[in-house]
Protein backbone atom coordinates (compact mmCIF):
# COMPACT_ATOMS: atom_id res chain seq x y z
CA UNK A 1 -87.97 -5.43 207.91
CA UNK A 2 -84.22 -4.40 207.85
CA UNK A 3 -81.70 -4.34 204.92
CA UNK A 4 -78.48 -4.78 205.92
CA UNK A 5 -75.80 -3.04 203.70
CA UNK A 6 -72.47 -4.40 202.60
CA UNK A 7 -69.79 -2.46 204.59
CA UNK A 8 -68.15 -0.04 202.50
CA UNK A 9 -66.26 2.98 201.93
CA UNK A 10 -67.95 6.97 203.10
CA UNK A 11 -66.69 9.45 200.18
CA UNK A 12 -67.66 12.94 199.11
CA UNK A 13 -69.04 11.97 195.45
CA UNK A 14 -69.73 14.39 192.65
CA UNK A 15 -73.83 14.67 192.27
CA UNK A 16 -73.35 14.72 188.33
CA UNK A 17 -71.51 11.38 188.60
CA UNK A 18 -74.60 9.53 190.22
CA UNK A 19 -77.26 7.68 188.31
CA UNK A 20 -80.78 6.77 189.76
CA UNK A 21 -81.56 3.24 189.04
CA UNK A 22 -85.54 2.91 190.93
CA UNK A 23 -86.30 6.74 190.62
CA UNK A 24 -89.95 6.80 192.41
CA UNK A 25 -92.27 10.01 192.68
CA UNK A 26 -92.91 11.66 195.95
CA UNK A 27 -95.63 13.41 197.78
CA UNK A 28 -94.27 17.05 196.99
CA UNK A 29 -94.53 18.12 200.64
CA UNK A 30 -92.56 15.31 202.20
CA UNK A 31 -89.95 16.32 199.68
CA UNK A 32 -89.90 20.11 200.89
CA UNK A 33 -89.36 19.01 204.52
CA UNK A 34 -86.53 17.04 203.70
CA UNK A 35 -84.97 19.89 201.83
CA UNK A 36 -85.62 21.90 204.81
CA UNK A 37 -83.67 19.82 206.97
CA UNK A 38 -81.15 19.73 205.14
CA UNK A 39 -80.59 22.85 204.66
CA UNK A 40 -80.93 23.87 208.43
CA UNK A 41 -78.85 20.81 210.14
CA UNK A 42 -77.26 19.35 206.95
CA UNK A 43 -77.32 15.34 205.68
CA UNK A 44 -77.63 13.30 208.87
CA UNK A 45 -76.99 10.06 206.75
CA UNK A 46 -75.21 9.92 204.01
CA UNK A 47 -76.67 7.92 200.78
CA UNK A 48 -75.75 4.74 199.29
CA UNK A 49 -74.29 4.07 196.20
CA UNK A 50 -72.37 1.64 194.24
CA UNK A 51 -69.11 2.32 192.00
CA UNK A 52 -68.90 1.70 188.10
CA UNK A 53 -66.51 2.44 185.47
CA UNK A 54 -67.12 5.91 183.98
CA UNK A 55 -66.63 7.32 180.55
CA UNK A 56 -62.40 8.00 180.03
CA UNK A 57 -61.32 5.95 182.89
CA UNK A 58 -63.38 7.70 185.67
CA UNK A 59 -66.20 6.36 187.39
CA UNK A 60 -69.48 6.70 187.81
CA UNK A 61 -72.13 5.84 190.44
CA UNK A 62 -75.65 3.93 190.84
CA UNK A 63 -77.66 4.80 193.52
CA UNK A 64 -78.88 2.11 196.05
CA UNK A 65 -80.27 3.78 198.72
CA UNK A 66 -81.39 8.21 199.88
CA UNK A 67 -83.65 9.40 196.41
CA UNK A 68 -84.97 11.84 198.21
CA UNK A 69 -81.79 13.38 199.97
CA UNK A 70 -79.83 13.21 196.68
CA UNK A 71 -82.84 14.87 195.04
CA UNK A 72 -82.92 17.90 198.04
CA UNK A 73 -79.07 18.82 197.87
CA UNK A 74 -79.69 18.71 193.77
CA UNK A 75 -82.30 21.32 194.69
CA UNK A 76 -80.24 23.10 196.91
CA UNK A 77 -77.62 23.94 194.25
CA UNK A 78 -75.06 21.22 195.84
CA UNK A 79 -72.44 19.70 193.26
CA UNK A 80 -71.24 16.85 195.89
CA UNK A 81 -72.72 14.65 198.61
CA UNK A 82 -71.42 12.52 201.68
CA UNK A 83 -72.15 8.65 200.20
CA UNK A 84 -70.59 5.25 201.42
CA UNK A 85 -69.63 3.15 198.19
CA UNK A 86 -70.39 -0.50 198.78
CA UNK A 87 -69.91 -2.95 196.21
CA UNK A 88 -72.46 -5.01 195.11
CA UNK A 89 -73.66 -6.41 191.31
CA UNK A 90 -75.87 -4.14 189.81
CA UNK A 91 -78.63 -6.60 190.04
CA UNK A 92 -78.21 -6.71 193.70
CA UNK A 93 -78.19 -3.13 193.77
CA UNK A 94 -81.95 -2.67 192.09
CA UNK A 95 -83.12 -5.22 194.69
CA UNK A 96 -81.53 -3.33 197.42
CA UNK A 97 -82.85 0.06 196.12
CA UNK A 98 -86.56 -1.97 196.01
CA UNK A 99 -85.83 -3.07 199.32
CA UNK A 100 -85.76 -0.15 200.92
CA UNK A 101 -88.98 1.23 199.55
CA UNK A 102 -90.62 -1.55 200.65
CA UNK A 103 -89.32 -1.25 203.95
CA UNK A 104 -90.44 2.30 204.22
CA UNK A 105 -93.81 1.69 202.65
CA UNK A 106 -93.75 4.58 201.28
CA UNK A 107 -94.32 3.53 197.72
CA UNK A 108 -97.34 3.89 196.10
CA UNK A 109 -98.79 0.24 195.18
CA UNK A 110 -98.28 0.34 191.63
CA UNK A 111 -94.42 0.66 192.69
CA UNK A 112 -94.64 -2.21 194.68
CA UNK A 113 -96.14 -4.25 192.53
CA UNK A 114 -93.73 -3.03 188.90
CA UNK A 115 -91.05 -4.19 191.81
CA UNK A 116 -91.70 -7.33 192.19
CA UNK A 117 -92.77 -7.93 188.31
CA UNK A 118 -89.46 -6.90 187.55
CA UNK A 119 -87.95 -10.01 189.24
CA UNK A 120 -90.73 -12.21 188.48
CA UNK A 121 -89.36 -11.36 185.04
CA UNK A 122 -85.60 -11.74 186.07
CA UNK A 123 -86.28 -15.34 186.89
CA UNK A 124 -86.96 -15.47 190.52
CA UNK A 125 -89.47 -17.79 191.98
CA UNK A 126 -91.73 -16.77 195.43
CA UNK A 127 -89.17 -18.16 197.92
CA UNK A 128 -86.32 -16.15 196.32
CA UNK A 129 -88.59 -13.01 196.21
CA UNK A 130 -89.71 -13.65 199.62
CA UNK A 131 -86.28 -13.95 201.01
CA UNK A 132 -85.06 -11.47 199.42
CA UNK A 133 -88.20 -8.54 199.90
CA UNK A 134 -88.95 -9.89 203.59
CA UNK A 135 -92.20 -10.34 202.66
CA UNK A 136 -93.92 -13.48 203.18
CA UNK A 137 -94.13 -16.68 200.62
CA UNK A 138 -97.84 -16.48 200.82
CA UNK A 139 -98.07 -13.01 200.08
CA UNK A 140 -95.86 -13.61 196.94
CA UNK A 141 -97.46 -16.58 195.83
CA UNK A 142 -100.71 -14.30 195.44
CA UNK A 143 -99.34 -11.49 194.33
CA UNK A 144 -97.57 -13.43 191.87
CA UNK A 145 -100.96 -15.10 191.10
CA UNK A 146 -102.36 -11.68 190.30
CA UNK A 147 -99.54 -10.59 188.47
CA UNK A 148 -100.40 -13.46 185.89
CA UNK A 149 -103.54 -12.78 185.36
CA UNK A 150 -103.64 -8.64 184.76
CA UNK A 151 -105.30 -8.15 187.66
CA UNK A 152 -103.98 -5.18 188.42
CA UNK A 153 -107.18 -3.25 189.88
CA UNK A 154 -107.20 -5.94 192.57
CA UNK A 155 -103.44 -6.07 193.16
CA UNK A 156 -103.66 -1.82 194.18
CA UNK A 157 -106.72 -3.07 196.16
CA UNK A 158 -104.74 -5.61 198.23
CA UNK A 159 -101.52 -3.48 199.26
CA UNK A 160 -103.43 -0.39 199.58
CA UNK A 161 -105.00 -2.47 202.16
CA UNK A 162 -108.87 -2.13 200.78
CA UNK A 163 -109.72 -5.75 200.52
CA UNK A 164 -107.47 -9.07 201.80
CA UNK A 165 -105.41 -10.94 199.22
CA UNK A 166 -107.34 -14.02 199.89
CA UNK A 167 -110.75 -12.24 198.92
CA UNK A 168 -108.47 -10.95 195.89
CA UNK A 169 -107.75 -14.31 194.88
CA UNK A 170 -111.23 -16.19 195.44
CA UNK A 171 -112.62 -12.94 192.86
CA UNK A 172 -109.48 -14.39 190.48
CA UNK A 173 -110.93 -17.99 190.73
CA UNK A 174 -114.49 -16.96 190.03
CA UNK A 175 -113.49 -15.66 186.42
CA UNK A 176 -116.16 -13.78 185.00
CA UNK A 177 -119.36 -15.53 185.99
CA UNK A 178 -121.31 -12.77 187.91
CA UNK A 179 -122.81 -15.60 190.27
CA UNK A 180 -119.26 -17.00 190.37
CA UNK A 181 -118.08 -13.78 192.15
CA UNK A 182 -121.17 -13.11 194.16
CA UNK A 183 -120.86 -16.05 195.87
CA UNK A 184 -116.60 -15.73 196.21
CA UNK A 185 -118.03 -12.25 197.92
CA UNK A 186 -120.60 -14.13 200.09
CA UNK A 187 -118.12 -16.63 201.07
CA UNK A 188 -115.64 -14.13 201.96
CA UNK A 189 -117.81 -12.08 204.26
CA UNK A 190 -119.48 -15.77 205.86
CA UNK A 191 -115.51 -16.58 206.64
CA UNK A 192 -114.92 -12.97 207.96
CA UNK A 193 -112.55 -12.10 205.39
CA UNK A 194 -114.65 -9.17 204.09
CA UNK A 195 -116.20 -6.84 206.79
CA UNK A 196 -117.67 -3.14 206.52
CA UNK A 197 -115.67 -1.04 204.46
CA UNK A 198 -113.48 -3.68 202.92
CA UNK A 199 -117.18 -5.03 201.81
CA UNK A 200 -118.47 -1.92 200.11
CA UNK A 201 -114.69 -1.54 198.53
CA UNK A 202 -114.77 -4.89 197.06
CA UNK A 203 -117.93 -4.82 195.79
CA UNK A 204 -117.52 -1.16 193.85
CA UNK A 205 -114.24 -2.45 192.64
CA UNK A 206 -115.60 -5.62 190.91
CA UNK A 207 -117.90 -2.68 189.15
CA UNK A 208 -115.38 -1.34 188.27
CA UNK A 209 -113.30 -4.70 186.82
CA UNK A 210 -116.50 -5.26 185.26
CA UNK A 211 -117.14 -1.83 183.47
CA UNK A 212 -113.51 -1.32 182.83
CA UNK A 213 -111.79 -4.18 182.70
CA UNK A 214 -108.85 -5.34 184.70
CA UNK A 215 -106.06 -3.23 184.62
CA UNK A 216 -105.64 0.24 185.41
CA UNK A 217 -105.00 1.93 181.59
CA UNK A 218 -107.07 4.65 180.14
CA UNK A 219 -108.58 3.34 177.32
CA UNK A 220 -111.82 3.57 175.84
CA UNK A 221 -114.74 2.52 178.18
CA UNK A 222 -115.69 -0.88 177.97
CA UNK A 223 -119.93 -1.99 177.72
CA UNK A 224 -120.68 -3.68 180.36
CA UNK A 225 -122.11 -7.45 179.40
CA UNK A 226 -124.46 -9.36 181.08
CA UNK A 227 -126.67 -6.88 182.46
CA UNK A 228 -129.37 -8.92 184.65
CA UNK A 229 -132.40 -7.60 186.25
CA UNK A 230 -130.76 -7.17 189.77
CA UNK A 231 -127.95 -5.11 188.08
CA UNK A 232 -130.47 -2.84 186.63
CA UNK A 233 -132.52 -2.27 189.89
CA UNK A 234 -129.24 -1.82 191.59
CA UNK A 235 -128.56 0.78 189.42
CA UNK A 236 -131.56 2.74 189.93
CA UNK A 237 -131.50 2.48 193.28
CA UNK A 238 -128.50 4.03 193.26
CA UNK A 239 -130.03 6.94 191.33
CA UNK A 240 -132.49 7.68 193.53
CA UNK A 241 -130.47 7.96 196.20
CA UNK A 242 -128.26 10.61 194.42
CA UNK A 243 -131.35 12.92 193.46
CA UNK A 244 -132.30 12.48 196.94
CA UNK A 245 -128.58 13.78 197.92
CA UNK A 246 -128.72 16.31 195.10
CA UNK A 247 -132.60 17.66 197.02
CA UNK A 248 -131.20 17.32 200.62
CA UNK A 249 -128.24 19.46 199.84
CA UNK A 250 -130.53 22.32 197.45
CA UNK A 251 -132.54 22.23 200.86
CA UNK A 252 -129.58 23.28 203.15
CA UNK A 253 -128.37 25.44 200.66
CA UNK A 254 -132.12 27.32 200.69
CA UNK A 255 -132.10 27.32 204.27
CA UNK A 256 -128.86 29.21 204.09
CA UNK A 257 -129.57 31.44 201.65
CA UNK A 258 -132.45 32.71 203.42
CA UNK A 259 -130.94 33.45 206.54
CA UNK A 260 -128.13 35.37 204.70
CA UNK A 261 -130.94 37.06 203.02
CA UNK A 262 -132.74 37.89 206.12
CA UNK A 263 -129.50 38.73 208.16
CA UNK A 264 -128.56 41.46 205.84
CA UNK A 265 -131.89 42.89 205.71
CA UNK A 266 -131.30 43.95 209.42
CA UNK A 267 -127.98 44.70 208.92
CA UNK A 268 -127.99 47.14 206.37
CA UNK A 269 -131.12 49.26 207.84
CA UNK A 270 -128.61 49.94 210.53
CA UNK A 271 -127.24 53.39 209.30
CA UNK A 272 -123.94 53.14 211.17
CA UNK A 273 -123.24 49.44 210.03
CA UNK A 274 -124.39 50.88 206.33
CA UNK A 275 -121.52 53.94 206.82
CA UNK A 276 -119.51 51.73 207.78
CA UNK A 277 -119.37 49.45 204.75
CA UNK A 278 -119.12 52.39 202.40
CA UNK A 279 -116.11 53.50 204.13
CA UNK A 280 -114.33 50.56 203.44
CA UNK A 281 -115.91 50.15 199.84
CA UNK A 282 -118.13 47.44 200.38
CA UNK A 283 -121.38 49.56 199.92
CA UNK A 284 -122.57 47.06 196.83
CA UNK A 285 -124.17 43.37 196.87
CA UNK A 286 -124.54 40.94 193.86
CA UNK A 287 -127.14 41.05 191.72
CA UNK A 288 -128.89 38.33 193.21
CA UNK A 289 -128.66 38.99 196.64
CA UNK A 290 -129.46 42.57 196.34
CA UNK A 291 -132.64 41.57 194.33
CA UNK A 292 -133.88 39.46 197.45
CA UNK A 293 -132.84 42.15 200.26
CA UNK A 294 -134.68 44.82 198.53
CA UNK A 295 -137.60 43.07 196.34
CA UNK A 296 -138.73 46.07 194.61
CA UNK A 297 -135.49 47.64 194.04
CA UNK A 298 -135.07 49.56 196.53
């Protein structure tokens, strides 16, 4: 997907003068390479911003497009940056600024999603979104669908790409009847909507919608209701596999331990290897390990 830009005017703009309008956080070492960059073969494109009227007849400026450069020269003590001022409404702007994160996909889900909210709640139906996002009507329509009902566990789900939006939406239509959304599950995997991982993710995230409830806030823990007979063996099934983790790994762990154990034993009966260590100040063992090398202490 493309955005194309009004054509307008390149400047040198004062950083102080800018104003972020979609600020989004970034994954701190992207954000260090791009400083980098910069700093060793300067700003290959410049940002995009829009003009306003500033406080005592100047003018300020929103940004539409380059977070992440602005951001980098800010951090590289810079006071001004290369920009080309187009002029668009500052509705239009926040769009475009969306836009582009969308295009890059570089958003985290949540983003996405408070994205298109925020013109759901400017008035715009799933064409206009569509159109204007390049995403498709369909995609909208669900998301949209989602958005309605506070689902937003599932919506994360569906652009993270864990489970498809039409599984997503046959979970919605279920409600809360357990059966209800076993059997949207077992007609999503019969249809071939739901496959290996995208199985086991749906099914631990209806758990969790259970358990927690439907959107994503930290609030107290929720009971979980309707706890049936298959629910509980689940559960314990799912305990004894754990302890049967937690024993496989104590094993392995053992197993190590004693050939540590045993490996030193040679080691250190080796008078040279022994000088050795006690020239370089390692002529002392924990506790616990010393205690198994030498049993009686000595």
């Amino acid at each position: 997907m493309t955005q194309h830009h009004p054509i307008g005017e390149l400047r040198m703009i004062p950083i102080a003068q800018i104003e972020v309008l979609n600020s989004r956080e970034r994954n701190k070492q992207v954000f260090e390479q791009i400083v980098s960059n910069i700093r060793s073969v300067g700003l290959k494109k410049p940002i995009t911003v829009t003009a306003r009227p500033g406080e005592n007849g100047g003018e300020k400026f929103l940004l539409v497009c380059g977070e992440g450069r602005l951001k980098a020269f800010m951090a590289l003590g810079e006071s001004t940056i290369a920009a080309m001022v187009i002029d668009v409404s500052d509705e239009d702007a926040f769009i475009m600024s969306m836009v582009e994160n969308i295009a890059r996909r570089k958003s985290s889900p949540l983003e996405l999603l408070a994205g298109i909210q925020q013109l759901v709640a400017k008035g715009y139906d799933k064409k206009t979104i569509s159109k204007k996002t390049g995403l498709s009507v369909e995609y909208v329509q669900g998301i949209m669908h989602l958005i309605k009902n506070g689902e937003e566990r599932l919506m994360v789900a569906v652009e993270s790409g864990r489970i498809p939006l039409n599984a997503a939406l046959g979970i919605v239509g279920a409600g809360n009847s357990n059966e209800a959304v076993q059997a949207a599950l077992q007609e999503a995997y019969e249809s071939g909507q739901l496959r290996g991982k995208q199985l086991d993710h749906a099914r631990r995230l209806i758990e969790s919608r259970h358990t927690f409830g439907r959107t994503l806030g930290r609030g107290t823990r929720r009971v979980a209701v309707d706890i049936t007979a298959s629910s509980l063996v689940r559960t314990y099934l799912k305990e004894v596999e754990r302890q049967k983790l937690m024993v496989k790994k104590a094993g392995t762990a053992q197993q190590r331990l004693l050939f540590v154990i045993g490996a030193l034993g040679q080691l250190l009966v080796n008078e040279n290897f022994t000088n050795l260590l006690r020239a370089e100040g390692l002529d002392t063992l924990p506790t616990y390990l010393a205690e198994r090398v030498w049993p009686k202490g000595s």
